[in-house]
C-alpha atoms as a PDB file:
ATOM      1  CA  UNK A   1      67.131 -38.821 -38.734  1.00  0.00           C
ATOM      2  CA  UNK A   2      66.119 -37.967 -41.942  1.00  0.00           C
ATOM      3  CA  UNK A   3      62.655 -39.479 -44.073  1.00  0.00           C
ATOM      4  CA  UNK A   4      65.024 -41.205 -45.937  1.00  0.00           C
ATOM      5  CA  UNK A   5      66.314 -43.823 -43.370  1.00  0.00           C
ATOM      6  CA  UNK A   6      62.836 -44.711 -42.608  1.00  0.00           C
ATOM      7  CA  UNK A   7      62.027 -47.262 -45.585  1.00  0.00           C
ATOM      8  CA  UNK A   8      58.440 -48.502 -45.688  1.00  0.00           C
ATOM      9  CA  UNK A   9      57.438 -51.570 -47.559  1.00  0.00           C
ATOM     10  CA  UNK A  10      55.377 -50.541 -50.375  1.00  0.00           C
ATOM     11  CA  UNK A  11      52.147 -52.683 -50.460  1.00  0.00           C
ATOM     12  CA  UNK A  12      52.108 -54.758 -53.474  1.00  0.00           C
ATOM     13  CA  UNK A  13      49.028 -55.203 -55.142  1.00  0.00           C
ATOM     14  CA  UNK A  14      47.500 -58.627 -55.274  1.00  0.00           C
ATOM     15  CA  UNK A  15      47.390 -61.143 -57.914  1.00  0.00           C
ATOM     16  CA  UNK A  16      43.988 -62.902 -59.227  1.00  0.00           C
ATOM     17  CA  UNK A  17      45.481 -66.279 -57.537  1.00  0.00           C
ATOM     18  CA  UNK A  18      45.841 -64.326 -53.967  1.00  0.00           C
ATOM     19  CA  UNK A  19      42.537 -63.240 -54.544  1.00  0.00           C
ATOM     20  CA  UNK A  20      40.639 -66.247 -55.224  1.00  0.00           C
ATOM     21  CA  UNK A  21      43.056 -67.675 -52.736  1.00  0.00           C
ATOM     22  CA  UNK A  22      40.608 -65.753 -49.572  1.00  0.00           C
ATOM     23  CA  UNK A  23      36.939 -65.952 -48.678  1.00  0.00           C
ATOM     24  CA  UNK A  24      37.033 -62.097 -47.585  1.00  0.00           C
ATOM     25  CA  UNK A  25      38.039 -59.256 -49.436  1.00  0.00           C
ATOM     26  CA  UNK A  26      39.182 -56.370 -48.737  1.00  0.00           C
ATOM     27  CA  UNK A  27      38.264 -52.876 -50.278  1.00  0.00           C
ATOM     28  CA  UNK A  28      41.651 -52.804 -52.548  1.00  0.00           C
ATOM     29  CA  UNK A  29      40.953 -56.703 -53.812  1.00  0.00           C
ATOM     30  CA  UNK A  30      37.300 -55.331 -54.380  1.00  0.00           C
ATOM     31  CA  UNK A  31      38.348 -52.898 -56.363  1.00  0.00           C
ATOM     32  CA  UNK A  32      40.237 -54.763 -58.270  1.00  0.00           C
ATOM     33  CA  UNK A  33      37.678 -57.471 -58.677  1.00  0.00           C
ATOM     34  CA  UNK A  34      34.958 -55.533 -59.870  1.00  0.00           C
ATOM     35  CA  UNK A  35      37.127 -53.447 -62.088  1.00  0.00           C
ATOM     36  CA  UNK A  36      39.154 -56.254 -63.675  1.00  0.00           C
ATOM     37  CA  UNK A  37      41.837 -55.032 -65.517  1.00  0.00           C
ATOM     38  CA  UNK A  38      41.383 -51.010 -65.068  1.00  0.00           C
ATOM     39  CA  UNK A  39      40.297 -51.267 -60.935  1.00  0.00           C
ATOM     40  CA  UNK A  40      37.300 -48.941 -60.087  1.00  0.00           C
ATOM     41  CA  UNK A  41      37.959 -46.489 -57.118  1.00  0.00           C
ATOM     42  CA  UNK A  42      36.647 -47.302 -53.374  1.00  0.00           C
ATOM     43  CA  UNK A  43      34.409 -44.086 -54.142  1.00  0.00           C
ATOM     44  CA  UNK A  44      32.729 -46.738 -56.999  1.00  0.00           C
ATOM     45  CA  UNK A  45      32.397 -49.267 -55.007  1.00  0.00           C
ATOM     46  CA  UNK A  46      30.745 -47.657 -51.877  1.00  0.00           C
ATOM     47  CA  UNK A  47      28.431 -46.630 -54.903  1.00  0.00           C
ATOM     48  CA  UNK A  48      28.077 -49.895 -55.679  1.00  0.00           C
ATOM     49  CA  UNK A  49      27.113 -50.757 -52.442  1.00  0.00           C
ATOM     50  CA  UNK A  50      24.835 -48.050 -52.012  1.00  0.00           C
ATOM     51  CA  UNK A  51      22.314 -48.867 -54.634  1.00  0.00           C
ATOM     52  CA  UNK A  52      22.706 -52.096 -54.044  1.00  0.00           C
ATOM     53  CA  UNK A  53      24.391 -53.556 -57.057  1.00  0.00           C
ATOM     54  CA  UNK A  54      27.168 -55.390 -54.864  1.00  0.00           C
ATOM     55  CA  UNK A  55      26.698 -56.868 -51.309  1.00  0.00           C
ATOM     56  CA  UNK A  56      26.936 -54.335 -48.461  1.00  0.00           C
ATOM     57  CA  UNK A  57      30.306 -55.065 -46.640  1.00  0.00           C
ATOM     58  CA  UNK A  58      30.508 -57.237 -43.185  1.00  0.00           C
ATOM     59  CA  UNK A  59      32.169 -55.259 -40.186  1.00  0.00           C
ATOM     60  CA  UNK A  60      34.947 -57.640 -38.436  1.00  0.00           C
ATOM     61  CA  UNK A  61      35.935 -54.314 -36.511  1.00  0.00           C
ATOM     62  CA  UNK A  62      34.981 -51.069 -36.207  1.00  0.00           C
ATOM     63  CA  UNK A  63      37.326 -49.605 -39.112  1.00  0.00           C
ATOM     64  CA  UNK A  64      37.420 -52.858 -40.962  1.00  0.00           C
ATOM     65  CA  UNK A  65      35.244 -53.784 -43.682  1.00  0.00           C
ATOM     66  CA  UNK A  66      35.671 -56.865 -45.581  1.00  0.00           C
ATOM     67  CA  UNK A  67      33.334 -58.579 -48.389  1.00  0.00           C
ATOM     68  CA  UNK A  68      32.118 -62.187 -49.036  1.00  0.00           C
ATOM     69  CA  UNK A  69      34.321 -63.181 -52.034  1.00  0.00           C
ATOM     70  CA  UNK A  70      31.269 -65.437 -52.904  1.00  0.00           C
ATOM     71  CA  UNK A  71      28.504 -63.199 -52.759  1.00  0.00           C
ATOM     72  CA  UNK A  72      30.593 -60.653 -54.656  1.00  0.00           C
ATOM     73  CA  UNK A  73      30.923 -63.366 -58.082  1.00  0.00           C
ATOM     74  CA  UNK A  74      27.335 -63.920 -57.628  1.00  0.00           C
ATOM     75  CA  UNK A  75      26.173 -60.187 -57.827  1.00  0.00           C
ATOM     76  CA  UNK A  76      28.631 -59.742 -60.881  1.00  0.00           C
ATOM     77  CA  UNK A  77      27.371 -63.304 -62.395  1.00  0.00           C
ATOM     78  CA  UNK A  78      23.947 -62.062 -61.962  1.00  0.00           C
ATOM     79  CA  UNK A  79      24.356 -59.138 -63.862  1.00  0.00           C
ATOM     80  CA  UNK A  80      23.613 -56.561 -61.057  1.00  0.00           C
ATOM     81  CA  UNK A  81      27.665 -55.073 -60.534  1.00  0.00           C
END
């Protein structure tokens, strides 16, 4: 069988609606959050994190990392992302 036959589904970047849609973020919604309409890289946002200029993440799992959509708004409201 070649690569060809194997089709994956490309994953479609969400809208603003999906977004606001969900409590918890992901790191690809993050980055698309904070960045608006040119999204910042995960690099940025681990940055971000890091001197604490967005909320650190919560762990649901150990390789899953999601963010408070809520908490996020606020630290951009407040001026600090």
């Amino acid at each position: 069988m070649s690569c060809k036959s194997h089709k994956r589904s490309a994953a479609k970047t969400p809208t603003v609606e999906q977004i606001q849609a969900h409590d918890l973020l992901d790191i690809a919604a993050l980055c698309i959050v904070v960045g608006g309409t040119k999204p910042v890289s995960k690099a940025t946002v681990y940055r971000l994190v890091k001197s604490g200029r967005l909320p650190p993440p919560i762990h649901v799992s150990p390789n899953i990392r999601r963010w408070v959509r809520g908490a996020v708004v606020s630290a951009m409201t407040s001026g600090t992302a």
